[in-house]
Protein backbone atom coordinates (compact mmCIF):
# COMPACT_ATOMS: atom_id res chain seq x y z
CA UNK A 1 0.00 0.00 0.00
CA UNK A 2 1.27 3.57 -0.18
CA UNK A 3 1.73 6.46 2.00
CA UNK A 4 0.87 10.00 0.92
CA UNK A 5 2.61 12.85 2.73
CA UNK A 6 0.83 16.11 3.05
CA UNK A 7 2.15 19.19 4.36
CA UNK A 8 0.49 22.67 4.84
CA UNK A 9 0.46 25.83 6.88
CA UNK A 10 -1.97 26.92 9.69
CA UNK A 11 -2.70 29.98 11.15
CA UNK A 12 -4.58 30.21 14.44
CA UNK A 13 -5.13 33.34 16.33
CA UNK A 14 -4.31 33.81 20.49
CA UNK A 15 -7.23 34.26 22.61
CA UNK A 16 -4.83 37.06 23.82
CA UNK A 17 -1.17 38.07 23.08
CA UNK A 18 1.27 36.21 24.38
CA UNK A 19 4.54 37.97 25.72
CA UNK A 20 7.95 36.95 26.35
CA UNK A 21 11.16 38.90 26.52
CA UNK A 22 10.08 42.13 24.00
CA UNK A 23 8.18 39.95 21.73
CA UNK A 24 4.24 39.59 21.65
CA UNK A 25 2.60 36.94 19.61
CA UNK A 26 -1.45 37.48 18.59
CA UNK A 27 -1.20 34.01 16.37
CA UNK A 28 0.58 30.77 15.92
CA UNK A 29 1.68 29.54 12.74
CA UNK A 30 2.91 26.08 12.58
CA UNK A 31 3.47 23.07 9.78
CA UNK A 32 1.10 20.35 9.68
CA UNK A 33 2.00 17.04 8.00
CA UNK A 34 -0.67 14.36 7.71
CA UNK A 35 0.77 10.85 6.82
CA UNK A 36 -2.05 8.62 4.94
CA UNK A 37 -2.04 5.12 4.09
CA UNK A 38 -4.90 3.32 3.33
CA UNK A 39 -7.84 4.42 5.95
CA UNK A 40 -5.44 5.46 8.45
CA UNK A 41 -4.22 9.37 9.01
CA UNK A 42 -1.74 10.55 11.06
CA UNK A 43 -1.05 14.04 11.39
CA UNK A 44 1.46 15.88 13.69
CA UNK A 45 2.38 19.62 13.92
CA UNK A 46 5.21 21.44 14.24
CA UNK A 47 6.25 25.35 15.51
CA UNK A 48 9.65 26.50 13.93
CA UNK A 49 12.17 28.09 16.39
CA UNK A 50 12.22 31.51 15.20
CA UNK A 51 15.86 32.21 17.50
CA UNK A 52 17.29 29.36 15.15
CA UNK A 53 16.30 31.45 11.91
CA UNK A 54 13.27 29.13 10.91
CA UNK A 55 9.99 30.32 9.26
CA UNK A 56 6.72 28.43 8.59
CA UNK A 57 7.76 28.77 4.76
CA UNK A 58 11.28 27.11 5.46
CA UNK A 59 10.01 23.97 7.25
CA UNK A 60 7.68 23.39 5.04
CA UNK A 61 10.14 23.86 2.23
CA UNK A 62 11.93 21.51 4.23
CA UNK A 63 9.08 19.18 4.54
CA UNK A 64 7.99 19.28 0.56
CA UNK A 65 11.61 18.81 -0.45
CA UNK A 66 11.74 15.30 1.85
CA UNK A 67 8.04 14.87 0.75
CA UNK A 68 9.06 10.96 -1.22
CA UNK A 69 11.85 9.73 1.90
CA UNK A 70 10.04 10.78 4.55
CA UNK A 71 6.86 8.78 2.93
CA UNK A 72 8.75 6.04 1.81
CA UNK A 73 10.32 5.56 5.21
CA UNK A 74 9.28 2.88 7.36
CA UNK A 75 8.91 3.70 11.23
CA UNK A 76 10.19 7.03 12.93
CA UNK A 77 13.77 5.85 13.73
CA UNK A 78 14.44 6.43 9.43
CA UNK A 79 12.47 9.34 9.73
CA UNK A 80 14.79 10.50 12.18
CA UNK A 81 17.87 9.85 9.64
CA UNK A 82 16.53 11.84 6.75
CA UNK A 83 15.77 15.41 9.11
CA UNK A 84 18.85 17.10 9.33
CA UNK A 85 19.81 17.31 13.15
């Protein structure tokens, strides 16, 4: 059988900002990958580190790029081997 990889951006808004040393935050965006075989979904989501110099746009650059190993990949230990640590 074979497994589709989605990946997309979400935007959800704060119920109020959110501070934290000279930065406020008034909505989240984040990756969301949905693995699909068959019947079965699995989706997981992901917030970039923006002190590291990531962006919702380069994870899921990221993502897309590693779209066929990370579905051909077989468990999360070979997931693990394809990410870049």
């Amino acid at each position: 059988m074979t497994i589709s990889l989605s990946v997309h951006i979400e935007t959800w808004p704060a119920k109020t900002p959110f501070r934290i040393s000279g930065r406020e935050v008034d909505r989240f965006e984040f990756i969301v990958a949905e693995l699909q075989e068959g019947d079965c979904i699995g989706r997981g989501e992901g917030v970039p580190v923006h002190y590291l110099g990531e962006s919702v746009a380069s994870v899921h650059d990221q993502a897309l790029n590693l779209r066929e190993q990370i579905a051909n990949a077989v468990g999360g230990h070979q997931v693990q081997r394809i990410l870049p640590p």
